[in-house]
Protein backbone atom coordinates (compact mmCIF):
# COMPACT_ATOMS: atom_id res chain seq x y z
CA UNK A 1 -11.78 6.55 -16.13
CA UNK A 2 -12.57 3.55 -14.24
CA UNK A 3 -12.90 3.76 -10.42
CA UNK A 4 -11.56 0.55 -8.34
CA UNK A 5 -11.91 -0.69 -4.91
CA UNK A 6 -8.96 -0.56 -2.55
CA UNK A 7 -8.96 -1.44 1.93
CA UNK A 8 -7.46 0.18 4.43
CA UNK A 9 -8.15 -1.55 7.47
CA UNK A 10 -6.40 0.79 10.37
CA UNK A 11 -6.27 4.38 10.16
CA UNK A 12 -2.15 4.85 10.21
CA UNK A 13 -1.68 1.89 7.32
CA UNK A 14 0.91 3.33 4.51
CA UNK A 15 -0.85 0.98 2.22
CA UNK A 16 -4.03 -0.60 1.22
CA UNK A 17 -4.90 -4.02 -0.21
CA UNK A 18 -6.73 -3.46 -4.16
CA UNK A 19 -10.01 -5.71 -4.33
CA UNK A 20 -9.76 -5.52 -8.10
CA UNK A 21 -7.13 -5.84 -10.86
CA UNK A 22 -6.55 -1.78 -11.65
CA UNK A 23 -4.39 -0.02 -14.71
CA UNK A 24 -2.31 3.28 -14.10
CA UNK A 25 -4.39 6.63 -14.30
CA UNK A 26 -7.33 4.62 -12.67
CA UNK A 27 -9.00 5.80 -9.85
CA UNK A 28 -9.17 4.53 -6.48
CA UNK A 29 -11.69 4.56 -3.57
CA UNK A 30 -9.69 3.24 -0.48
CA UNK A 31 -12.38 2.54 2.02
CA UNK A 32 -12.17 1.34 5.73
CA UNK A 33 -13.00 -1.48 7.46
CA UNK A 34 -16.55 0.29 7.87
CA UNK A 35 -16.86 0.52 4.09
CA UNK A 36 -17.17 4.44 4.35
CA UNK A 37 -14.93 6.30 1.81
CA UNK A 38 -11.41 7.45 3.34
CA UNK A 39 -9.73 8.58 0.26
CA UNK A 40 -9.28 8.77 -3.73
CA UNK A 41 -5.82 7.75 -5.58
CA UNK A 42 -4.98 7.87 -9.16
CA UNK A 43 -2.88 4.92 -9.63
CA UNK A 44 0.66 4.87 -11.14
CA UNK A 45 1.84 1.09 -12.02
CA UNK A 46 -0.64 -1.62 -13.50
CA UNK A 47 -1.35 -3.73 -10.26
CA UNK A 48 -3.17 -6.88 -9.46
CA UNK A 49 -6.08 -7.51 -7.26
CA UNK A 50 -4.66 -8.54 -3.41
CA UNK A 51 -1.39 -6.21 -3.84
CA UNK A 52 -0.75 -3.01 -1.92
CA UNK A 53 -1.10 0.47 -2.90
CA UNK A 54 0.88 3.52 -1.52
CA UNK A 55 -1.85 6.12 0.72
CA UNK A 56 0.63 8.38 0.63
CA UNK A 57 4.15 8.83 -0.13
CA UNK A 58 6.54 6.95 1.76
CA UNK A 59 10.25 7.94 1.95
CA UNK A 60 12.81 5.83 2.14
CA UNK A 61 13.70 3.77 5.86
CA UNK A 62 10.04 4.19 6.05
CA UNK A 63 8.72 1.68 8.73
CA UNK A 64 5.64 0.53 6.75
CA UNK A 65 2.57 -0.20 8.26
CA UNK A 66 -0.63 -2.36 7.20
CA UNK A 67 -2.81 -4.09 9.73
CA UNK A 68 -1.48 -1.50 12.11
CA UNK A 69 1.71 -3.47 11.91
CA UNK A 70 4.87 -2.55 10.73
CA UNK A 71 5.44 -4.94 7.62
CA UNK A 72 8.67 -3.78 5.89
CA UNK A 73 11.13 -0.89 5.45
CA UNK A 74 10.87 1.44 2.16
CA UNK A 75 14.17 0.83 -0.23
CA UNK A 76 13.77 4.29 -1.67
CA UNK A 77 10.86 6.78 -2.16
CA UNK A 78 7.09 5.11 -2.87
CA UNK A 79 4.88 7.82 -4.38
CA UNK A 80 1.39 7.85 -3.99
CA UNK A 81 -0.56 5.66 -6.19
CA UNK A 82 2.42 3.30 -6.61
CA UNK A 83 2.48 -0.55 -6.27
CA UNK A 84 4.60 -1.89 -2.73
CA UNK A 85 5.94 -4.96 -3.09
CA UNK A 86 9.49 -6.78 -2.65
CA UNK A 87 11.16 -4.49 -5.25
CA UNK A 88 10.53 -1.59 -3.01
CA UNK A 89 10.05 -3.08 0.31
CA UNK A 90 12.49 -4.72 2.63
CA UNK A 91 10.67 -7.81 5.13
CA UNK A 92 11.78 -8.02 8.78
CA UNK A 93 9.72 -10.31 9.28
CA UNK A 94 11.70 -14.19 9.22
CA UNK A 95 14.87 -12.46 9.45
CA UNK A 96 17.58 -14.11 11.23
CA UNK A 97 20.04 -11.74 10.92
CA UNK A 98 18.00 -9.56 13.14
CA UNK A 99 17.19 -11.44 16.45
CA UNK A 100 17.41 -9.82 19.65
């Protein structure tokens, strides 16, 4: 089983950015921004090296956060392992139907 490369750069991120291209059932070592080893995930989708990762699972009208900063809201339930990307995540970032 190979083992890939994953970063989570603050501590309440939902997701973390792969450093490798990675195949389902493959392991991953998210690190921090320290390099020390925060967790292991089995992945569940093929995904490509610079795309996010689900830490944990995220339900859906889940505020999700990377950077530290919320980037999107979950369309439905993200499991673990699982790629996030536009399919599954809603922006609110750009959107002018939400201005204050």
């Amino acid at each position: 089983m190979k083992k890939v490369v994953a970063l989570q750069l603050h501590s309440d991120d939902d997701v973390a950015t792969l450093l490798m291209d990675a195949e389902p059932g493959n392991i991953v070592c998210v690190r921090g921004k320290d390099g020390q080893l925060k967790k292991t995930i089995a992945l569940i989708n093929r995904i490509p090296k610079g795309h996010k990762i689900a830490v944990r699972e995220i339900r859906s009208g889940h505020m999700i956060k990377k950077y530290g900063e919320i980037i999107g809201i979950a369309k439905g339930l993200i499991q673990k392992g699982a790629l996030v990307d536009i399919n599954n995540l809603e922006s609110q970032r750009g959107r002018g139907d939400q201005i204050e």
